[in-house]
Protein backbone atom coordinates (compact mmCIF):
# COMPACT_ATOMS: atom_id res chain seq x y z
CA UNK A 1 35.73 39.22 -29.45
CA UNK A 2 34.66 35.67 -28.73
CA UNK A 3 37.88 34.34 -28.99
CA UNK A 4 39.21 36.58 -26.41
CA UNK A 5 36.48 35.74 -23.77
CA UNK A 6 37.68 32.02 -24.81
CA UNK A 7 41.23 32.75 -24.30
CA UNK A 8 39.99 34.43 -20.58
CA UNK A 9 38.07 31.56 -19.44
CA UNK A 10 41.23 29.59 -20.70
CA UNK A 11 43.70 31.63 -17.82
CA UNK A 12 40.65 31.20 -15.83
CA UNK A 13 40.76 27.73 -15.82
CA UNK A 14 44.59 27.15 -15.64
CA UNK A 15 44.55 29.36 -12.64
CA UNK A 16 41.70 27.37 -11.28
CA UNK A 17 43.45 24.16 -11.57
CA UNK A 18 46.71 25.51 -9.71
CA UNK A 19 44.67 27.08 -6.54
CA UNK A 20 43.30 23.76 -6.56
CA UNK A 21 47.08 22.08 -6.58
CA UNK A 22 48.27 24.26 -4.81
CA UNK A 23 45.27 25.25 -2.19
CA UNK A 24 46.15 25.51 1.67
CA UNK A 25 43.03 23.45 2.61
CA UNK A 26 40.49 20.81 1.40
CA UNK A 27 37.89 23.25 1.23
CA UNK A 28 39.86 25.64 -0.88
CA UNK A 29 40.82 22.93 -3.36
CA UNK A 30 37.33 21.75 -3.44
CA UNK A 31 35.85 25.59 -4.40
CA UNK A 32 38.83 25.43 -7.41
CA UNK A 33 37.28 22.14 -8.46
CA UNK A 34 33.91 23.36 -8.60
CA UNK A 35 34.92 26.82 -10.61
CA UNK A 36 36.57 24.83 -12.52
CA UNK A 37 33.79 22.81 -13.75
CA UNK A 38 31.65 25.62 -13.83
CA UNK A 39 34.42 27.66 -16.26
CA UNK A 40 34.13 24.61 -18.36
CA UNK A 41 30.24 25.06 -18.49
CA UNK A 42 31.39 28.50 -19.73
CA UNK A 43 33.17 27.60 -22.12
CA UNK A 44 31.49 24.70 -23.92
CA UNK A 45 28.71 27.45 -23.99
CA UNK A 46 31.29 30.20 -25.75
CA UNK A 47 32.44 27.29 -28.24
CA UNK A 48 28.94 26.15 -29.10
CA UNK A 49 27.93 29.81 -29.91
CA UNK A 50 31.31 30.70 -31.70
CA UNK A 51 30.71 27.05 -34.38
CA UNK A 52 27.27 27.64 -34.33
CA UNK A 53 26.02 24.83 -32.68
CA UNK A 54 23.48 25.53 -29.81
CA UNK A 55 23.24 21.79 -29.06
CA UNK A 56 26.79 22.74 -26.97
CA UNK A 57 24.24 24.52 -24.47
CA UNK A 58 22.52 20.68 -23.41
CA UNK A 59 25.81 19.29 -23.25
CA UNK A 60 26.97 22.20 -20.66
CA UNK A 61 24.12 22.10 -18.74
CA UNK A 62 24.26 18.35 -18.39
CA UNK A 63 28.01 19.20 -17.12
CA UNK A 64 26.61 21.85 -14.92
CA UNK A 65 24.05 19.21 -13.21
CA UNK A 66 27.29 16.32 -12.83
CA UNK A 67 29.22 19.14 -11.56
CA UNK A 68 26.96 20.28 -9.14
CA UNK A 69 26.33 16.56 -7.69
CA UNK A 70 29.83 15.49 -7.68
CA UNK A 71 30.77 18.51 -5.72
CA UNK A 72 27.91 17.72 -3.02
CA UNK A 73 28.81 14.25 -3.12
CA UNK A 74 32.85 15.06 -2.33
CA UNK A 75 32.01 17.64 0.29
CA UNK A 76 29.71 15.51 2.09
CA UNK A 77 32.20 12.26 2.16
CA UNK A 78 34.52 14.47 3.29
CA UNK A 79 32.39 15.57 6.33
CA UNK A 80 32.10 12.14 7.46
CA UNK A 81 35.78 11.53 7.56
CA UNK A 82 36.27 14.80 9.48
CA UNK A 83 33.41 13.36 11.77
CA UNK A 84 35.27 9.57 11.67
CA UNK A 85 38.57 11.20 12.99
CA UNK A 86 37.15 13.79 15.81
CA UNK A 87 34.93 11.07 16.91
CA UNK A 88 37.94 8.16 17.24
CA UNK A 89 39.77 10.29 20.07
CA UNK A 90 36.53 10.54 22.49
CA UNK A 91 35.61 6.88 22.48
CA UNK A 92 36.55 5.41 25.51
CA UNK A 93 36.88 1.11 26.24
């Protein structure tokens, strides 16, 4: 059974990766990065419990936290470029 909910958050990932190849926007292919990090949370978690080693549950959570900070980080650089290139057409000499 757990190596069938490994093989599922597997396709889950692939198909996480290609929305975020193949996404129609920024924001889309940012939301595939972050479920894809959070799918490999997932499934550090399902690995550590199927070996037997619960230390795998720090070293997802740490993912989780670098995850969740590089996603705010990228989202917010990428609001002050949208800002940098509405703002260039309204300056005036």
């Amino acid at each position: 059974m757990l190596y069938a909910a490994m093989v599922a958050v597997l396709v889950t990932m692939v198909l996480a990766l290609a929305r975020a190849f193949m996404g129609p926007g920024l924001y889309n292919r940012i939301l595939a990065i972050n479920m894809f990090g959070t799918k490999t949370v997932l499934f550090v978690a399902v690995l550590g419990f199927l070996v037997g080693e619960p230390e795998f549950l720090d070293i997802g959570l740490l993912y989780a936290l670098v995850n969740f900070v590089a996603v705010i980080a990228v989202l917010r650089l990428t609001h002050y470029d949208e800002l940098l290139v509405e703002g260039s057409g309204d300056e005036s000499p």
